[in-house]
N, C-alpha and C. Protein backbone atom coordinates (compact mmCIF):
# COMPACT_ATOMS: atom_id res chain seq x y z
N UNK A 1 104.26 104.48 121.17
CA UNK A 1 105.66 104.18 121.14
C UNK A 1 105.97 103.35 119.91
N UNK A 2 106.75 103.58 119.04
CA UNK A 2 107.11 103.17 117.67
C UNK A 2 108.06 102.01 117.69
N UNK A 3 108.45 101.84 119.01
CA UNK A 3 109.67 100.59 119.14
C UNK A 3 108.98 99.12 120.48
N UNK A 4 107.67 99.93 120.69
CA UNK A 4 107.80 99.42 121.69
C UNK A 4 106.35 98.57 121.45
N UNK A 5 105.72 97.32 122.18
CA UNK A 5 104.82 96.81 121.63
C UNK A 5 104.22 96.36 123.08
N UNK A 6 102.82 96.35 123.64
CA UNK A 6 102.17 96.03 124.67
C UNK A 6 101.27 95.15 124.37
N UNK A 7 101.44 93.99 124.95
CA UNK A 7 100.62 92.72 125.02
C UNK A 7 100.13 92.18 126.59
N UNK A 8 99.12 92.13 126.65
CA UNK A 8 98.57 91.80 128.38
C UNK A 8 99.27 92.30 129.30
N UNK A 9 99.38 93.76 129.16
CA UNK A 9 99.99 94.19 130.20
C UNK A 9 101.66 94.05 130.60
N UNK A 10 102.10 93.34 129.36
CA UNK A 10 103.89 93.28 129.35
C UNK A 10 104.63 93.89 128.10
N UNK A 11 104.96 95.22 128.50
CA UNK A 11 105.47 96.01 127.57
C UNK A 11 106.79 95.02 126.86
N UNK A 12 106.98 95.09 125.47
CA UNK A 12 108.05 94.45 124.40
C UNK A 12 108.59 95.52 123.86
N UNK A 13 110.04 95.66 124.13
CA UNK A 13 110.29 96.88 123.39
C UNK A 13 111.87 96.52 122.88
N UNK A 14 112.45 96.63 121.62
CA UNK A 14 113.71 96.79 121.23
C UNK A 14 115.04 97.66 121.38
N UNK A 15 114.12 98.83 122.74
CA UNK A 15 114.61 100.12 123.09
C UNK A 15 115.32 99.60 124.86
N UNK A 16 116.34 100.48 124.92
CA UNK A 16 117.24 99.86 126.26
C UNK A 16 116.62 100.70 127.49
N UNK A 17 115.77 101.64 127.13
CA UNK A 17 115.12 102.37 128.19
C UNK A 17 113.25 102.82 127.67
N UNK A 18 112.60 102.79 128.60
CA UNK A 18 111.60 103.43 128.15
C UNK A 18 111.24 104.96 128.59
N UNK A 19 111.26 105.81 127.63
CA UNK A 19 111.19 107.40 128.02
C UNK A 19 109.95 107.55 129.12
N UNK A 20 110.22 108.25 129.74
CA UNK A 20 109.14 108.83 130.83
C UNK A 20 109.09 107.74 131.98
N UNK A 21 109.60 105.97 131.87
CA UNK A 21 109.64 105.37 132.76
C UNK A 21 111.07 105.22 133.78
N UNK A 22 111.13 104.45 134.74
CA UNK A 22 112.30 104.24 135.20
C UNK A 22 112.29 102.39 135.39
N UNK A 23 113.86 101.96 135.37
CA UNK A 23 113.22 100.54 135.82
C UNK A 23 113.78 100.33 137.31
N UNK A 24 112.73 99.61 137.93
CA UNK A 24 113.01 99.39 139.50
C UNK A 24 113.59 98.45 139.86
N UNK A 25 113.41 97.17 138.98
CA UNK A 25 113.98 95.87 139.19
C UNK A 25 114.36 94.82 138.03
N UNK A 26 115.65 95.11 137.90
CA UNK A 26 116.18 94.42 136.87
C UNK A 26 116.39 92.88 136.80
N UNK A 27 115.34 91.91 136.14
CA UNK A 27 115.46 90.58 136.72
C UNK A 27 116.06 89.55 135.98
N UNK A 28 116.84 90.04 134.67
CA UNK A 28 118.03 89.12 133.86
C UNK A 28 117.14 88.91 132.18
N UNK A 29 118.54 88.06 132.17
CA UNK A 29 117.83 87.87 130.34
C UNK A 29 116.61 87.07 130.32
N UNK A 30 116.03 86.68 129.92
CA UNK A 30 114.85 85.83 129.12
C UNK A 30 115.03 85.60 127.93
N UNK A 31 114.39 84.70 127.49
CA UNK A 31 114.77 84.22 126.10
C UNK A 31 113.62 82.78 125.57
N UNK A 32 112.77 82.89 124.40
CA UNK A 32 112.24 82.09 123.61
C UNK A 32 112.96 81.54 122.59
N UNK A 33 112.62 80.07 122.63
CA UNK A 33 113.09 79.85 120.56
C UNK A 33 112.21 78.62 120.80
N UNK A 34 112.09 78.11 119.29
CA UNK A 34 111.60 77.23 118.55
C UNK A 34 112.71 77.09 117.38
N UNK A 35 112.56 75.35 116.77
CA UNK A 35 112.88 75.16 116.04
C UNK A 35 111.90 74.87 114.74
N UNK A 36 112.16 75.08 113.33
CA UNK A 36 110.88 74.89 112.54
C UNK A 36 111.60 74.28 111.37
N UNK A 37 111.05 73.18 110.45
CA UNK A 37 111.49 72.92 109.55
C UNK A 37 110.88 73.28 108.49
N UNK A 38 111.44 72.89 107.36
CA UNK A 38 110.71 73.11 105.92
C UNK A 38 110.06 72.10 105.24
N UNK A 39 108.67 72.30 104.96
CA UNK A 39 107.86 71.36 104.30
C UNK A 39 108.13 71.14 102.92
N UNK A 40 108.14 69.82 102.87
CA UNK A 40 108.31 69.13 101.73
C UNK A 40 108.10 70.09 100.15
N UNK A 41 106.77 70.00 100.33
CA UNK A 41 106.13 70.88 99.46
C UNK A 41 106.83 72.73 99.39
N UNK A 42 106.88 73.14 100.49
CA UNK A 42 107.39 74.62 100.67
C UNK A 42 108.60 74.42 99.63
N UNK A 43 109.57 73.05 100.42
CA UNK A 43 111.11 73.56 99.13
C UNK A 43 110.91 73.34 97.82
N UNK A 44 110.14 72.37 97.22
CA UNK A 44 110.05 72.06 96.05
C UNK A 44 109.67 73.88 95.29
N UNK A 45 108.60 74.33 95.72
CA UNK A 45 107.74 75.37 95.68
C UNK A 45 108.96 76.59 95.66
N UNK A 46 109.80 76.44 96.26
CA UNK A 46 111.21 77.40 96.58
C UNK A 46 112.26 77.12 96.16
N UNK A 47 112.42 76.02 95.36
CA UNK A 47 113.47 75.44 94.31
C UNK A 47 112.92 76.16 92.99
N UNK A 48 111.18 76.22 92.80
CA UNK A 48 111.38 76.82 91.61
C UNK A 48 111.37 78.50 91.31
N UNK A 49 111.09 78.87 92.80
CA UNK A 49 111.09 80.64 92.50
C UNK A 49 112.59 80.75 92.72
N UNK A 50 113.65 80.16 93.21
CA UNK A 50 114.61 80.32 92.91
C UNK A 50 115.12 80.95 91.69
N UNK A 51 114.46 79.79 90.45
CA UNK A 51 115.11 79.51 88.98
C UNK A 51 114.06 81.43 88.48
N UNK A 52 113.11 81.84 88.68
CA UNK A 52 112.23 83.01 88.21
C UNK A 52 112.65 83.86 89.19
N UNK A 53 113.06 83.90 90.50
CA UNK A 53 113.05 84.91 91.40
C UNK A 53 111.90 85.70 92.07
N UNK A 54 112.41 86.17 93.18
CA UNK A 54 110.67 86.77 93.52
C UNK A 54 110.83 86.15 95.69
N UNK A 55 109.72 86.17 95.90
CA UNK A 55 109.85 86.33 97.35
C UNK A 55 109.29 84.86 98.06
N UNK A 56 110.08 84.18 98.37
CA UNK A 56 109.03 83.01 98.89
C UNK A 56 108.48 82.77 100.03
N UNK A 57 107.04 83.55 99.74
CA UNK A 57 105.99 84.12 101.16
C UNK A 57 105.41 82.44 101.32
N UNK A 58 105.83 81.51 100.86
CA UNK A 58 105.96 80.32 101.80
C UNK A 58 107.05 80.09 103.04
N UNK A 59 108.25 81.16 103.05
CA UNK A 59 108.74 81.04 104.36
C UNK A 59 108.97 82.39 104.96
N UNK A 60 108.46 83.14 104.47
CA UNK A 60 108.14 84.58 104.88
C UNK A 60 107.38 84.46 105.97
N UNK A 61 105.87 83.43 105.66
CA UNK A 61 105.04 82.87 106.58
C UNK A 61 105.36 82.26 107.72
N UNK A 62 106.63 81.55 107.29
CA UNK A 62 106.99 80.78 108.31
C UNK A 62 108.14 81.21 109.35
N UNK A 63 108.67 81.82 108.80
CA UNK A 63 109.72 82.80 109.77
C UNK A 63 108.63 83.76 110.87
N UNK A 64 107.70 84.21 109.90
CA UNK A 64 107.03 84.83 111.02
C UNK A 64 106.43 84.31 112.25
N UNK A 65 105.91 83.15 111.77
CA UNK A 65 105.55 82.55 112.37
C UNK A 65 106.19 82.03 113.50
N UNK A 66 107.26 81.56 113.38
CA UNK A 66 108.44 81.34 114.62
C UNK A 66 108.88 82.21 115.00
N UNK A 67 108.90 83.31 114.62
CA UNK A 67 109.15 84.71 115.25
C UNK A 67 108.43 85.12 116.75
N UNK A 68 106.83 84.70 115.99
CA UNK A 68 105.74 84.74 117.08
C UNK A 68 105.80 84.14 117.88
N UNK A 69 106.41 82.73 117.64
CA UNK A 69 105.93 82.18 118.98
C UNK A 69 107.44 81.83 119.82
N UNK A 70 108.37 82.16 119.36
CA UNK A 70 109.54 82.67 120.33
C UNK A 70 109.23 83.71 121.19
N UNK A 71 108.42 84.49 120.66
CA UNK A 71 108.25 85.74 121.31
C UNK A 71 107.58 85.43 122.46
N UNK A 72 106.32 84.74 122.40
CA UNK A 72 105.33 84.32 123.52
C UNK A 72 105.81 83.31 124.07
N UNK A 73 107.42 82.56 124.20
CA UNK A 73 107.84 81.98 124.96
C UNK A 73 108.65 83.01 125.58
N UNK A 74 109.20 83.68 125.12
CA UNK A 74 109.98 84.66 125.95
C UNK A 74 109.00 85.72 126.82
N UNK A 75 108.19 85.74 126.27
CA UNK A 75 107.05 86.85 127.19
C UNK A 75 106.70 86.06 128.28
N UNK A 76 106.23 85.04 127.99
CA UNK A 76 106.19 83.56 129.40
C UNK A 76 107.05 83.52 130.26
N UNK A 77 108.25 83.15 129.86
CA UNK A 77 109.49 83.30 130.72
C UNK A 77 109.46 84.69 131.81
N UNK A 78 108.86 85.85 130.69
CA UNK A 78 108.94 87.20 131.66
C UNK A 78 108.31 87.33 132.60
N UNK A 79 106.62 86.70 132.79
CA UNK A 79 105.86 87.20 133.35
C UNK A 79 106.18 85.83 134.63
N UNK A 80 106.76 84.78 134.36
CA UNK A 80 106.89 84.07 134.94
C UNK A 80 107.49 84.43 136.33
N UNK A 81 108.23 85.34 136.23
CA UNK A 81 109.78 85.81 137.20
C UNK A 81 109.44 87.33 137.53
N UNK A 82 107.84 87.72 137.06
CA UNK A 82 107.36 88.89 137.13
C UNK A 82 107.64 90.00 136.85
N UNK A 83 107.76 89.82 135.87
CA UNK A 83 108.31 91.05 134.95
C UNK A 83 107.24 91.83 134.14
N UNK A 84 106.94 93.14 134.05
CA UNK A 84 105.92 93.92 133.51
C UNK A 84 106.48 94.37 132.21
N UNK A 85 107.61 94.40 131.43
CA UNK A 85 108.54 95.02 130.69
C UNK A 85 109.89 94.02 130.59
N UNK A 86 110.11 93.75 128.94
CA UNK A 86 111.26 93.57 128.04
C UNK A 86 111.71 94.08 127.67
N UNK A 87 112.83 94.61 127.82
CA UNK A 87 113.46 95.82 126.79
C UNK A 87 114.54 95.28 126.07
N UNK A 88 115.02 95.67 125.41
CA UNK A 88 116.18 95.47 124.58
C UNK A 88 116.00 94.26 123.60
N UNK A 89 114.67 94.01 123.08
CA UNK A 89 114.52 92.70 122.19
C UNK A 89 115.44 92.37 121.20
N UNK A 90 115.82 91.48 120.88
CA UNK A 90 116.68 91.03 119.45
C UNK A 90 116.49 89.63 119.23
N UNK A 91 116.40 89.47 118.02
CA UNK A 91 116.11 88.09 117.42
C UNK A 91 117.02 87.60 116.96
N UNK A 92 117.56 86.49 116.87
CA UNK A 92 118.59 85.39 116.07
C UNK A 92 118.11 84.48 115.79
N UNK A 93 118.69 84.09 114.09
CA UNK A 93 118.13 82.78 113.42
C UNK A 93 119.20 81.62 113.07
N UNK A 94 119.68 80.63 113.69
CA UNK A 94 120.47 79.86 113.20
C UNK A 94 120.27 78.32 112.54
N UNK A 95 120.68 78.33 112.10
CA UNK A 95 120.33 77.06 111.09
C UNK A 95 121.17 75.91 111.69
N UNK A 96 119.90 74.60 112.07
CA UNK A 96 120.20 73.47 113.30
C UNK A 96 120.79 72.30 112.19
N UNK A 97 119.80 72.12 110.90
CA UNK A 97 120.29 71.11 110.59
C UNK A 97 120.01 71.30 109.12
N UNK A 98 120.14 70.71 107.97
CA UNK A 98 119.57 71.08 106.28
C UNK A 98 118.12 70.44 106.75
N UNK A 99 117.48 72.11 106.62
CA UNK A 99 115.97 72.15 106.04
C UNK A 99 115.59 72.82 107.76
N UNK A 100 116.26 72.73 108.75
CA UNK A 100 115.87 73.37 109.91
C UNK A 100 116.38 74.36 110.75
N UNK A 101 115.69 75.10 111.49
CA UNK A 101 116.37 76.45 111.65
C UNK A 101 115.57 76.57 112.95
N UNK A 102 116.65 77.59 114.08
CA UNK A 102 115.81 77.92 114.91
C UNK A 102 116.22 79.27 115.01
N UNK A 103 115.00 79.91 115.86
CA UNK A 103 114.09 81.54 115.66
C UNK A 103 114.61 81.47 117.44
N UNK A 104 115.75 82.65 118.19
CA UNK A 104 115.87 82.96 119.36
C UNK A 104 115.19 84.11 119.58
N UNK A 105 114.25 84.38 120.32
CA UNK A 105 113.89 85.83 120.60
C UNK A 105 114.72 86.03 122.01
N UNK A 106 115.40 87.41 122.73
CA UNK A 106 115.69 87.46 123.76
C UNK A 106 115.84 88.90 124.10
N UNK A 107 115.73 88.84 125.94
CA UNK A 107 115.66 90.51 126.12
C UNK A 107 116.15 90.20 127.69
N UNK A 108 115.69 91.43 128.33
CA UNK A 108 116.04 91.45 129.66
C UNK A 108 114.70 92.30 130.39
N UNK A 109 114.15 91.13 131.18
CA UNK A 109 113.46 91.05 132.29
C UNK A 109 113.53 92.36 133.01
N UNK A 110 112.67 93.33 133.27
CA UNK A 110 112.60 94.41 134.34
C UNK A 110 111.25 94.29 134.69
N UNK A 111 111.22 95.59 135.98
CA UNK A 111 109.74 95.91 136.52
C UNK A 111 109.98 97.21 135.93
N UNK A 112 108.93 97.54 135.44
CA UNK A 112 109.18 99.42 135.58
C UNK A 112 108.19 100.24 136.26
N UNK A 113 108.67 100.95 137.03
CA UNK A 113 107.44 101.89 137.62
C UNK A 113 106.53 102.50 136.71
């Protein structure tokens, strides 16, 4: 499945249905975040690829990184309330304060046969 991602037995998927499954029990949203700031060093380091341009896989790293572990709070939340399957994933990033940002992962809780 190209949308869909399986971790310990709790399907993650960005898709509102899964083909060939049905869902039996729909058990609400779920939702992870973290907040992450920027290291000292990272902005200096990103003040100057600014001035040359180019990609700064100093927060490339770090977005991912909070990506991840929104995710495995929201997968927590799922399995918590017993849920075998997330569907409909989407991420939001909003910016809390200068230099900090938080990473929402969220979906909706099912069982699927």
């Amino acid at each position: 499945m190209a949308n869909a991602l399986l971790r310990d037995s709790l399907l993650v998927s960005n898709l509102e249905i899964v083909p060939g499954r049905r869902v039996r029990t729909h058990l609400g949203l779920v939702q992870g975040s973290t907040v992450r700031s920027k290291h000292v060093g990272r902005d200096l380091l990103a003040g100057l690829k600014n001035i040359v341009g180019g990609e700064l896989k100093g927060y490339t790293e770090l977005m991912q990184e909070a990506r991840e572990e929104a995710t495995q709070r929201m997968m927590a939340q799922a399995t918590s309330i017993g849920a075998n399957a997330v569907l409909n994933v989407r991420y939001q990033a909003t910016s809390i304060t200068m230099g900090a940002a938080e990473i929402l992962a969220y979906g909706t809780a099912v069982v699927l046969e």
